[in-house]
C-alpha atoms as a PDB file:
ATOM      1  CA  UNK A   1     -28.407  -1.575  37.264  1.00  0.00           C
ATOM      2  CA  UNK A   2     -30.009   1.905  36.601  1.00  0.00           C
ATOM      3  CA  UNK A   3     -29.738   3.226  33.087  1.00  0.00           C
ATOM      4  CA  UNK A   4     -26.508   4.998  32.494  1.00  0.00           C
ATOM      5  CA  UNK A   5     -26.719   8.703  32.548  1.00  0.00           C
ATOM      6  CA  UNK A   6     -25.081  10.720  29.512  1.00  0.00           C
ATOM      7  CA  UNK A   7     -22.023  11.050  31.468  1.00  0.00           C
ATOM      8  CA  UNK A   8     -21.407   7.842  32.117  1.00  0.00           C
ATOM      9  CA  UNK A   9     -21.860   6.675  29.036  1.00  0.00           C
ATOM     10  CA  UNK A  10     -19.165   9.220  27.747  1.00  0.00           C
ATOM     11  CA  UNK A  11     -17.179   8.239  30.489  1.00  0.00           C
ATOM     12  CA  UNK A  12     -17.438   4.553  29.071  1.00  0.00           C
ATOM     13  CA  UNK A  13     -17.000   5.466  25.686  1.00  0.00           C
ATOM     14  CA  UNK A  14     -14.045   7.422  26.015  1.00  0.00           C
ATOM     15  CA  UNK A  15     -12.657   4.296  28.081  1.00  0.00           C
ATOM     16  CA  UNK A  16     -13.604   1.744  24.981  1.00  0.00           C
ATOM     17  CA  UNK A  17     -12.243   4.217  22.482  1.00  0.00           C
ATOM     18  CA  UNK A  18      -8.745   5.123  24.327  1.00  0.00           C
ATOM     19  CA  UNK A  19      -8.235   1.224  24.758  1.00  0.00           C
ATOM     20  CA  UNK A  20      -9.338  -0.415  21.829  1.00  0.00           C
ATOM     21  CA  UNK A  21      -9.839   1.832  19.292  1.00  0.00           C
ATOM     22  CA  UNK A  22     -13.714   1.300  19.026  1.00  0.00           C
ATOM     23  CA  UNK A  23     -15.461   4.056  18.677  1.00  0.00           C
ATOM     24  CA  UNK A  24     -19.525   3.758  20.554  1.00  0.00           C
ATOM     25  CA  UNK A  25     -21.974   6.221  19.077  1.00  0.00           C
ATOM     26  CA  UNK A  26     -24.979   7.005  21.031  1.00  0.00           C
ATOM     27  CA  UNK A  27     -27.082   4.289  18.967  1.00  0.00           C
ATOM     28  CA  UNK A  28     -25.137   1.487  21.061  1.00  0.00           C
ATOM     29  CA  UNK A  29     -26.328   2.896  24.740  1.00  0.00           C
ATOM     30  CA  UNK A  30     -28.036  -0.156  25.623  1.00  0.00           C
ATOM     31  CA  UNK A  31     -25.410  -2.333  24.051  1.00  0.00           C
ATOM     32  CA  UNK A  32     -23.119  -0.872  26.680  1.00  0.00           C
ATOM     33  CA  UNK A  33     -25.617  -0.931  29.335  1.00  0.00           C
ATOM     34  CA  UNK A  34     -26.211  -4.287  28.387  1.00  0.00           C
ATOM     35  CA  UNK A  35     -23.045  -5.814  28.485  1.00  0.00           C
ATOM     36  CA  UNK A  36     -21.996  -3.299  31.679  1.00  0.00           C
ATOM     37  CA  UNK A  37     -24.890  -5.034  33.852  1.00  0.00           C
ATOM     38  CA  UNK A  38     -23.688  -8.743  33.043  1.00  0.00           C
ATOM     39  CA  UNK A  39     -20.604  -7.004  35.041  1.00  0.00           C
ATOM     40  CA  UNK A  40     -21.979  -5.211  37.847  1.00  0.00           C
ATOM     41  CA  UNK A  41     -24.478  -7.516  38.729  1.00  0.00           C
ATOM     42  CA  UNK A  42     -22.245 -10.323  39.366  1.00  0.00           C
ATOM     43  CA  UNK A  43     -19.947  -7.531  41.229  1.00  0.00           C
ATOM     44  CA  UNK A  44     -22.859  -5.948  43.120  1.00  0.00           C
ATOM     45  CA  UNK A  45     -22.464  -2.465  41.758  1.00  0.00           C
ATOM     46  CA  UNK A  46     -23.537   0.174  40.267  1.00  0.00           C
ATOM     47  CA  UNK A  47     -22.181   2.356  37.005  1.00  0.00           C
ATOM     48  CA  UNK A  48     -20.316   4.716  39.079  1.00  0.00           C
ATOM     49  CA  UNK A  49     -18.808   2.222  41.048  1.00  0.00           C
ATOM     50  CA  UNK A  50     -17.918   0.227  38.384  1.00  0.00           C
ATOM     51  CA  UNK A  51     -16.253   2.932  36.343  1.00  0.00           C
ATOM     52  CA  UNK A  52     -13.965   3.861  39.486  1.00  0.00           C
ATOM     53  CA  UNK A  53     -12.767  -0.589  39.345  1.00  0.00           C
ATOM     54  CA  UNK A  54     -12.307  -0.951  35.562  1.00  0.00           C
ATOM     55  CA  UNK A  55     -10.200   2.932  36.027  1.00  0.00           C
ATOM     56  CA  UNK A  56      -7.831   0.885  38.983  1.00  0.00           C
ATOM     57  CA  UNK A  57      -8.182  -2.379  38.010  1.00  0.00           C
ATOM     58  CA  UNK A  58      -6.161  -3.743  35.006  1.00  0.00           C
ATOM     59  CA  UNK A  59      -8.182  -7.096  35.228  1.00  0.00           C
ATOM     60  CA  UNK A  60     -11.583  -5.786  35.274  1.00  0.00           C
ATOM     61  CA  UNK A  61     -10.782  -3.489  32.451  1.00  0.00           C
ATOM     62  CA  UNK A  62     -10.264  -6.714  30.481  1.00  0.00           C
ATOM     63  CA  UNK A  63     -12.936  -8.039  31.330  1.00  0.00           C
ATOM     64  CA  UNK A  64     -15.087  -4.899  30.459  1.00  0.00           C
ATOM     65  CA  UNK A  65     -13.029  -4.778  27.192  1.00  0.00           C
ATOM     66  CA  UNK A  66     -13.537  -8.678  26.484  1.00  0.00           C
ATOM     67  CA  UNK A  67     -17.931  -7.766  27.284  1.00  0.00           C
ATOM     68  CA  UNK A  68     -17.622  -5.041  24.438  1.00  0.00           C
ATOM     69  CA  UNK A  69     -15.401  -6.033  21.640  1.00  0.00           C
ATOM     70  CA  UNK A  70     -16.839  -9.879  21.436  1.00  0.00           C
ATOM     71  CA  UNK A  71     -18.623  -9.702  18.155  1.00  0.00           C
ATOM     72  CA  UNK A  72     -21.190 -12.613  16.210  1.00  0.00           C
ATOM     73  CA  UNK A  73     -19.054 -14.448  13.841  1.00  0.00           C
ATOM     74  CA  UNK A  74     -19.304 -17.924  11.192  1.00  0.00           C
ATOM     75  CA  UNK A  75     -17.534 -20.355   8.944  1.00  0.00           C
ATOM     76  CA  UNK A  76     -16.971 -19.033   5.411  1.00  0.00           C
ATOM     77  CA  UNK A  77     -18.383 -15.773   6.314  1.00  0.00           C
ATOM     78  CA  UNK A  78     -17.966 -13.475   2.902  1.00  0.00           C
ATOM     79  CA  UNK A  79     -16.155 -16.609   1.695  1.00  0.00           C
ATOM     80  CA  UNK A  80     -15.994 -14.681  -2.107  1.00  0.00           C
ATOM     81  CA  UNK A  81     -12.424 -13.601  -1.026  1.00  0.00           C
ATOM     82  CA  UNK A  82     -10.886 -16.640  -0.124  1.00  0.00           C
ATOM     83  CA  UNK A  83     -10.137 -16.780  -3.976  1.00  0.00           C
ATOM     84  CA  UNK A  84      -6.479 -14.878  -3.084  1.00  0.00           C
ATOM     85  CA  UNK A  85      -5.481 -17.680  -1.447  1.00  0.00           C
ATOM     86  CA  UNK A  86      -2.803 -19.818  -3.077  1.00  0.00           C
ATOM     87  CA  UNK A  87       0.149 -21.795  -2.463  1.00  0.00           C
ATOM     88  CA  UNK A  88       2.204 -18.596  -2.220  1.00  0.00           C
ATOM     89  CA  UNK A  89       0.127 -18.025   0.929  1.00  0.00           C
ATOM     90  CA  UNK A  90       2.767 -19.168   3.373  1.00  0.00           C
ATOM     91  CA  UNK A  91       2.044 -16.896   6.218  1.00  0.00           C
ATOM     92  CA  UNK A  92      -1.448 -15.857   6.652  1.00  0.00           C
ATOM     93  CA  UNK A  93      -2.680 -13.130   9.631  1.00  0.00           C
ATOM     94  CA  UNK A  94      -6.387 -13.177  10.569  1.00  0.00           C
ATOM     95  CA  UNK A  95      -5.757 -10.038  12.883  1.00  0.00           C
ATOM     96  CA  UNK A  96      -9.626 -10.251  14.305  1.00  0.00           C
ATOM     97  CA  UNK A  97     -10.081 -13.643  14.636  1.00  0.00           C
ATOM     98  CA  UNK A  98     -12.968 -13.828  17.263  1.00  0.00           C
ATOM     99  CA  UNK A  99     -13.524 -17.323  18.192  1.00  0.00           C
ATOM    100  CA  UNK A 100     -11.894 -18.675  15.631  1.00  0.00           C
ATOM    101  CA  UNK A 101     -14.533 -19.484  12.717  1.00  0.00           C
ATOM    102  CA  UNK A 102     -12.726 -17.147  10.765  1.00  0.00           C
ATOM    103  CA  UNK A 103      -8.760 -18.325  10.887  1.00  0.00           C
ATOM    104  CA  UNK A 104     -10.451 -22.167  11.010  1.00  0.00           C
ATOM    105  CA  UNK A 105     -11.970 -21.682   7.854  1.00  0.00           C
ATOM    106  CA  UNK A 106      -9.180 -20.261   5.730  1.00  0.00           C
ATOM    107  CA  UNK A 107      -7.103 -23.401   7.030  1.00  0.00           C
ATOM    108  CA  UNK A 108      -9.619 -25.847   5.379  1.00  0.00           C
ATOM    109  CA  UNK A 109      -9.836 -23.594   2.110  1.00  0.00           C
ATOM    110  CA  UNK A 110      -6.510 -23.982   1.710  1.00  0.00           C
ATOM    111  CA  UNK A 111      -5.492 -27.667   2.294  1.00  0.00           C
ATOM    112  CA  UNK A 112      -8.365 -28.307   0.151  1.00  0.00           C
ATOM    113  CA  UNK A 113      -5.824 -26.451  -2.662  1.00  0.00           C
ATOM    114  CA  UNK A 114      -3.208 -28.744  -1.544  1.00  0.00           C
ATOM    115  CA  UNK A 115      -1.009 -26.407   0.938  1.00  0.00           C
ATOM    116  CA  UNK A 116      -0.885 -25.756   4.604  1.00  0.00           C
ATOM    117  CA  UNK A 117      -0.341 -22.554   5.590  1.00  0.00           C
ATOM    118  CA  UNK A 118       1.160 -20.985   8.826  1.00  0.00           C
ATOM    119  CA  UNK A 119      -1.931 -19.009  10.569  1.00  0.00           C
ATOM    120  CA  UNK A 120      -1.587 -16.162  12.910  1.00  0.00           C
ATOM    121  CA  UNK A 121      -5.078 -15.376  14.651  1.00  0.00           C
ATOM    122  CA  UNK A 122      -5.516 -12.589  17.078  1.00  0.00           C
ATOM    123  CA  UNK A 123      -7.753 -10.734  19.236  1.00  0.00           C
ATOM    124  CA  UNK A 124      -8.581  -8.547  21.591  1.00  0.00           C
ATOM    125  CA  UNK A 125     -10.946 -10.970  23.425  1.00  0.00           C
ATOM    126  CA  UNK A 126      -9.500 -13.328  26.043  1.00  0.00           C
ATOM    127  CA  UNK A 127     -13.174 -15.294  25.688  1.00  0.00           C
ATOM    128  CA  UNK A 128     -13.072 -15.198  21.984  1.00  0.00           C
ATOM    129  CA  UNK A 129      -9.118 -16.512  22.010  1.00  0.00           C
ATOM    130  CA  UNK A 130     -10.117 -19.370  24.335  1.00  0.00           C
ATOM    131  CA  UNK A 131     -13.323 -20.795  22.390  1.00  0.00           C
ATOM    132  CA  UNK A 132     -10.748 -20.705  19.178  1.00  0.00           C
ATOM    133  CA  UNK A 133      -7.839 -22.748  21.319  1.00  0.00           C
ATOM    134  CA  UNK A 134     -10.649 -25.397  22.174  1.00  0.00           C
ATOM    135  CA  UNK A 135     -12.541 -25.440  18.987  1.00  0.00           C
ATOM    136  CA  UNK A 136     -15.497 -26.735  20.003  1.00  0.00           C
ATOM    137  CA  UNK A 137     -18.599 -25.447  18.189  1.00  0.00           C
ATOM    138  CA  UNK A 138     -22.256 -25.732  18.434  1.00  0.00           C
ATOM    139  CA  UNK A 139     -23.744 -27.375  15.139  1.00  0.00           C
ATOM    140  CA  UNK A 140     -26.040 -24.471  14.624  1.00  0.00           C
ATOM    141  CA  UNK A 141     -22.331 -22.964  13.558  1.00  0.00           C
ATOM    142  CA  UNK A 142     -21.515 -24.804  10.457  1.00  0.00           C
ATOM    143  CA  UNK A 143     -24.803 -24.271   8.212  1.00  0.00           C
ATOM    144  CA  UNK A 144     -22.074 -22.658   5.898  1.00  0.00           C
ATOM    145  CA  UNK A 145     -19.505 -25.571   5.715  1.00  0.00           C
ATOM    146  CA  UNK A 146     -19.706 -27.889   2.886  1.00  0.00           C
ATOM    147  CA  UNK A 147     -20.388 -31.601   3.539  1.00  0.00           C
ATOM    148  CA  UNK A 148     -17.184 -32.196   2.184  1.00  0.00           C
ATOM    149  CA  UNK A 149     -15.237 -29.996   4.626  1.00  0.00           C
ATOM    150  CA  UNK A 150     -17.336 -31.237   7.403  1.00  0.00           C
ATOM    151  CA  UNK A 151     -16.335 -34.881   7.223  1.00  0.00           C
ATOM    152  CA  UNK A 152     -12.965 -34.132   6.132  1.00  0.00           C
ATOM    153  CA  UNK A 153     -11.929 -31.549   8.924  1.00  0.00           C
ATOM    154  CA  UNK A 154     -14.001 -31.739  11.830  1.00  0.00           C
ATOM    155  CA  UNK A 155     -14.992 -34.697  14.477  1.00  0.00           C
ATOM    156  CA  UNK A 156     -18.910 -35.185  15.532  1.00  0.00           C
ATOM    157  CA  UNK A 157     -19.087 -34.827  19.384  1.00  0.00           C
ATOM    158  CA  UNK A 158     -20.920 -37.696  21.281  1.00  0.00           C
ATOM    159  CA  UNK A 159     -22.310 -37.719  24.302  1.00  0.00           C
ATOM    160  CA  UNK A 160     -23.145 -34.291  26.498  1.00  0.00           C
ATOM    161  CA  UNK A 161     -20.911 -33.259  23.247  1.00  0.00           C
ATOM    162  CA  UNK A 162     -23.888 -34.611  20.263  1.00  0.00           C
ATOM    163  CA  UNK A 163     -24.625 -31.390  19.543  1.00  0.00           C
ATOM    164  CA  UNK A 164     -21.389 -30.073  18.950  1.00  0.00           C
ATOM    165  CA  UNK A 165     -18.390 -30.535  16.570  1.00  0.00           C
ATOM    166  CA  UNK A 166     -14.799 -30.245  16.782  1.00  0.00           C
ATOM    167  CA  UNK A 167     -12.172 -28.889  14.921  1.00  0.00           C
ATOM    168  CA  UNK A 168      -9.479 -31.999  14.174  1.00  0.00           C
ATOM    169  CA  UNK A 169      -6.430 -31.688  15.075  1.00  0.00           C
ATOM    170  CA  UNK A 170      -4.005 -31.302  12.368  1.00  0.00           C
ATOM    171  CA  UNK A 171      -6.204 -27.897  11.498  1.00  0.00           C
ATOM    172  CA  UNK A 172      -5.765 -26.811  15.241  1.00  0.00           C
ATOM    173  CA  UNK A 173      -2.108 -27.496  14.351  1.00  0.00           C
ATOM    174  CA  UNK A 174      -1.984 -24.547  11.738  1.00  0.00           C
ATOM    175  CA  UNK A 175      -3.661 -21.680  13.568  1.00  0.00           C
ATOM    176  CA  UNK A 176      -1.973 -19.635  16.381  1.00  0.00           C
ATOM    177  CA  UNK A 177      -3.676 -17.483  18.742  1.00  0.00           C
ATOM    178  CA  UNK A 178      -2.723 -14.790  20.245  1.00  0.00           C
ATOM    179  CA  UNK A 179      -4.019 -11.612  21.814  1.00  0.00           C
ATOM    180  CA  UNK A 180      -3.741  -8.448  20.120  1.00  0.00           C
ATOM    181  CA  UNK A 181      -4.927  -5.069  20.568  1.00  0.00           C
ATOM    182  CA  UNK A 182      -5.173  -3.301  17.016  1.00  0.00           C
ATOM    183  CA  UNK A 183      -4.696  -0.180  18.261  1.00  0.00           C
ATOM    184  CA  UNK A 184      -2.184  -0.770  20.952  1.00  0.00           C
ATOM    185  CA  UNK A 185       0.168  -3.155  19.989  1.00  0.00           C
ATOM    186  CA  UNK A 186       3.386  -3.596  17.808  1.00  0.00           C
ATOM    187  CA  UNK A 187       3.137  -6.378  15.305  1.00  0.00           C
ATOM    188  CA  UNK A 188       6.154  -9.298  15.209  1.00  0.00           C
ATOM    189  CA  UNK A 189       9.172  -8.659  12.280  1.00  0.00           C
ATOM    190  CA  UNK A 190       7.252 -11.554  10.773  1.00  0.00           C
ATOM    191  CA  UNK A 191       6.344 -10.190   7.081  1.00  0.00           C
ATOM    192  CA  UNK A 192       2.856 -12.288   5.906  1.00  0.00           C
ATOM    193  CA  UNK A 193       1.531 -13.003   2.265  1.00  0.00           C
ATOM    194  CA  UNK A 194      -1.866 -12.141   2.720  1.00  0.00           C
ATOM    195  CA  UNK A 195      -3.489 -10.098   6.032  1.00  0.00           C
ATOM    196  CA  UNK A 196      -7.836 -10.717   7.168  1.00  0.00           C
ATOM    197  CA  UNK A 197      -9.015  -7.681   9.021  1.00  0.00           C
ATOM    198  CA  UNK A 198     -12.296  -8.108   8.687  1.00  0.00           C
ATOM    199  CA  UNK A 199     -15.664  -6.771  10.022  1.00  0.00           C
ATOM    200  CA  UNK A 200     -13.633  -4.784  13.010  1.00  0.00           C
ATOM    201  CA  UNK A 201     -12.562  -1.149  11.431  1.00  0.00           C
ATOM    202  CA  UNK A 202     -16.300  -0.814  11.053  1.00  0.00           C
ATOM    203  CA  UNK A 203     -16.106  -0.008  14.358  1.00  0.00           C
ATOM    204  CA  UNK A 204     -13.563   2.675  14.188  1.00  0.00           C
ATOM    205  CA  UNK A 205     -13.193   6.551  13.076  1.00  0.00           C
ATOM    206  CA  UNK A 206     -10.657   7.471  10.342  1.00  0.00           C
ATOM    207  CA  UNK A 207      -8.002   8.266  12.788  1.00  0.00           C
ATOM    208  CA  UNK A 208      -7.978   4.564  14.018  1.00  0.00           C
ATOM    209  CA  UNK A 209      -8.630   3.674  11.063  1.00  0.00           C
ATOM    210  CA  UNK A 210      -5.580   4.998   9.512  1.00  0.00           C
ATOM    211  CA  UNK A 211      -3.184   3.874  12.376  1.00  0.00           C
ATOM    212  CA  UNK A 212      -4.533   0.298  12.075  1.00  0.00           C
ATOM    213  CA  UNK A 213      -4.359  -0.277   8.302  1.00  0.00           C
ATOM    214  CA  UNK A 214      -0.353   1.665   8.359  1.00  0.00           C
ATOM    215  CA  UNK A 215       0.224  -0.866  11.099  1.00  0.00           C
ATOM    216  CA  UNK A 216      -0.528  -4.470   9.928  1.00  0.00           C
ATOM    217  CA  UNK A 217       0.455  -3.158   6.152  1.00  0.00           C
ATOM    218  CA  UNK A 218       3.760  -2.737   7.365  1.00  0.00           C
ATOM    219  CA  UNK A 219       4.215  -6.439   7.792  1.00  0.00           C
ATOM    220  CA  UNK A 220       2.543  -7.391   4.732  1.00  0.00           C
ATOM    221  CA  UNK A 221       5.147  -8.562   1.832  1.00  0.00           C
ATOM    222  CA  UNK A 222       4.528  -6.051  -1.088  1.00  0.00           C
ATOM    223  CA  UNK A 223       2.361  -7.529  -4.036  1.00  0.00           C
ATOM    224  CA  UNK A 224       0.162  -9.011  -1.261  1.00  0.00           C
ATOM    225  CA  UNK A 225      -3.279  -8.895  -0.475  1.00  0.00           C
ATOM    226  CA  UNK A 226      -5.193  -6.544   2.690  1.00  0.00           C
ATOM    227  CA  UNK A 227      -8.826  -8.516   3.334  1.00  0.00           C
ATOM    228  CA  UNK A 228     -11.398  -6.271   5.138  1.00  0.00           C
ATOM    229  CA  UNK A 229     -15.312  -7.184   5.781  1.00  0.00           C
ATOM    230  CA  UNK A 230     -17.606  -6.247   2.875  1.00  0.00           C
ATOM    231  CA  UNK A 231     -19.258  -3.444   4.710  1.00  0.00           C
ATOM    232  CA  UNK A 232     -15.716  -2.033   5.485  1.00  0.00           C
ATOM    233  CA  UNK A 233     -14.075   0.575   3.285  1.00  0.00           C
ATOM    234  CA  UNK A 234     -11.111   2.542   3.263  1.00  0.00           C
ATOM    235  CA  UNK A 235     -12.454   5.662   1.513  1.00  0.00           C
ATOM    236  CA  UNK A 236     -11.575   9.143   3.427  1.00  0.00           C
ATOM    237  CA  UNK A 237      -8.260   7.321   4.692  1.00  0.00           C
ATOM    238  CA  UNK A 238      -4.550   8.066   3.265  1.00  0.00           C
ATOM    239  CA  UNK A 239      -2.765   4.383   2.731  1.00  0.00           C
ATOM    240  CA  UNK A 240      -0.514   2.940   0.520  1.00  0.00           C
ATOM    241  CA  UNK A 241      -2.642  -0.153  -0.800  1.00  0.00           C
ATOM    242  CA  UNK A 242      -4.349  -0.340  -4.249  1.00  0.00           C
ATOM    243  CA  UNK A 243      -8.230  -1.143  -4.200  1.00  0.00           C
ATOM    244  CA  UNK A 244      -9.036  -4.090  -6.335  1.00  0.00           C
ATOM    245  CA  UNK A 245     -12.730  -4.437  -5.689  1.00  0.00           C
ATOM    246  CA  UNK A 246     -14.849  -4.168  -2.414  1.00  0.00           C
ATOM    247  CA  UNK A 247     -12.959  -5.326   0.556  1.00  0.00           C
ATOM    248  CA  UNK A 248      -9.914  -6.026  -1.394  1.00  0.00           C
ATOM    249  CA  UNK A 249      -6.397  -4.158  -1.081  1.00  0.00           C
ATOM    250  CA  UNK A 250      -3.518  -4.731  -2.584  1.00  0.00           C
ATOM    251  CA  UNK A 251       0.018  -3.541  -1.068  1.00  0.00           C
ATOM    252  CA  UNK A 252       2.007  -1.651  -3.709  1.00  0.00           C
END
């Protein structure tokens, strides 16, 4: 595929933004034109071309979306806040859950304090949803799990599979995923003890920003805690949570 011309890649970046909230500064042009030709060269297209599909085609534009938003993740990333986790911790939401490190690890922190929690994890990514449902991971993933957890909570694949582990199942058991677009979508009634949104709102202006952290606090339980990713604030943003210390929120 040809490099994308500066209209194009407005034309793809207003796209990204209007559906997902992410916001693409020029600095990620061969990001996009990356993850674009993965697309058109198994379609036999160009940029143009492709624009016109993911414009018509509701499928494609997931697909484009799914290229974009999917993100590097790992187990006990920025682990320091798992420490608001307790037993009161019924109901937990990791609302950008990738593929799944994320939601899998805060299920092992906490039967390891003696509850089991009801986890919500959700994404934007169909790909990223699908690796969490099958929890299957490459061992080159869990460098940051404990020996411990390791034997405790997940199974050592044999075979084709030596090189991999497995979730087990009665952790599987306590996350849910589902997809969810930040920017798009209505949360459930449910009300949740403690909210992860983290390492995602990097990606988005103050305007997103704003709509996204009004949204999911609305169906936090007051008293509770609002997780974000340590290089995430919420400075230049109204909201009604309390800072605590980086990353950490408090609804009031």
């Amino acid at each position: 595929m040809k490099k994308l011309t500066a209209r194009q890649f407005k034309r793809y970046c207003d796209i990204v933004y209007n559906e997902s909230g992410i916001n693409l500064t020029e600095d990620k042009w061969q990001l996009l034109h990356a993850r674009i030709g993965k697309r058109t060269r198994k379609l036999g297209v160009q940029a143009d071309k492709y624009l016109s599909i993911i414009e018509k085609d509701p499928d494609e534009l997931n697909l484009f979306l799914d290229a974009i938003s999917t993100n590097h993740t790992y187990f006990f990333r920025e682990s320091d806040s798992f420490k608001y986790l307790n037993q009161s911790c019924k109901n937990i939401w990791c609302a950008a859950s990738s593929s799944g490190e994320e939601p899998y690890s805060l299920a092992t922190y906490c039967l390891e304090l003696g509850f089991a929690p009801s986890i919500l994890a959700t994404d934007i990514s169909d790909s990223c949803l699908q690796k969490g449902r099958r929890a299957i991971y490459p061992k080159k993933c869990i460098s940051n799990i404990p020996n411990l957890t390791l034997r405790r909570y997940f199974q050592k694949g044999t075979g084709k599979w030596e090189d991999h582990v497995r979730v087990k199942q009665n952790i599987r058991r306590m996350v849910k995923f589902e997809k969810f677009n930040l920017l798009k979508d209505s949360p459930s009634s449910k009300i949740f003890d403690i909210i992860f949104c983290r390492n995602v709102m990097i990606y988005f202006d103050n305007p997103t920003k704003k709509a996204v952290v009004h949204k999911l606090s609305t169906v936090l339980k007051r008293g509770s805690y609002f997780i974000i990713g340590g290089a995430e604030s919420f400075s230049g943003i109204n909201h009604n949570l309390k800072y605590i210390e980086p990353s950490v929120y408090k609804k009031i």
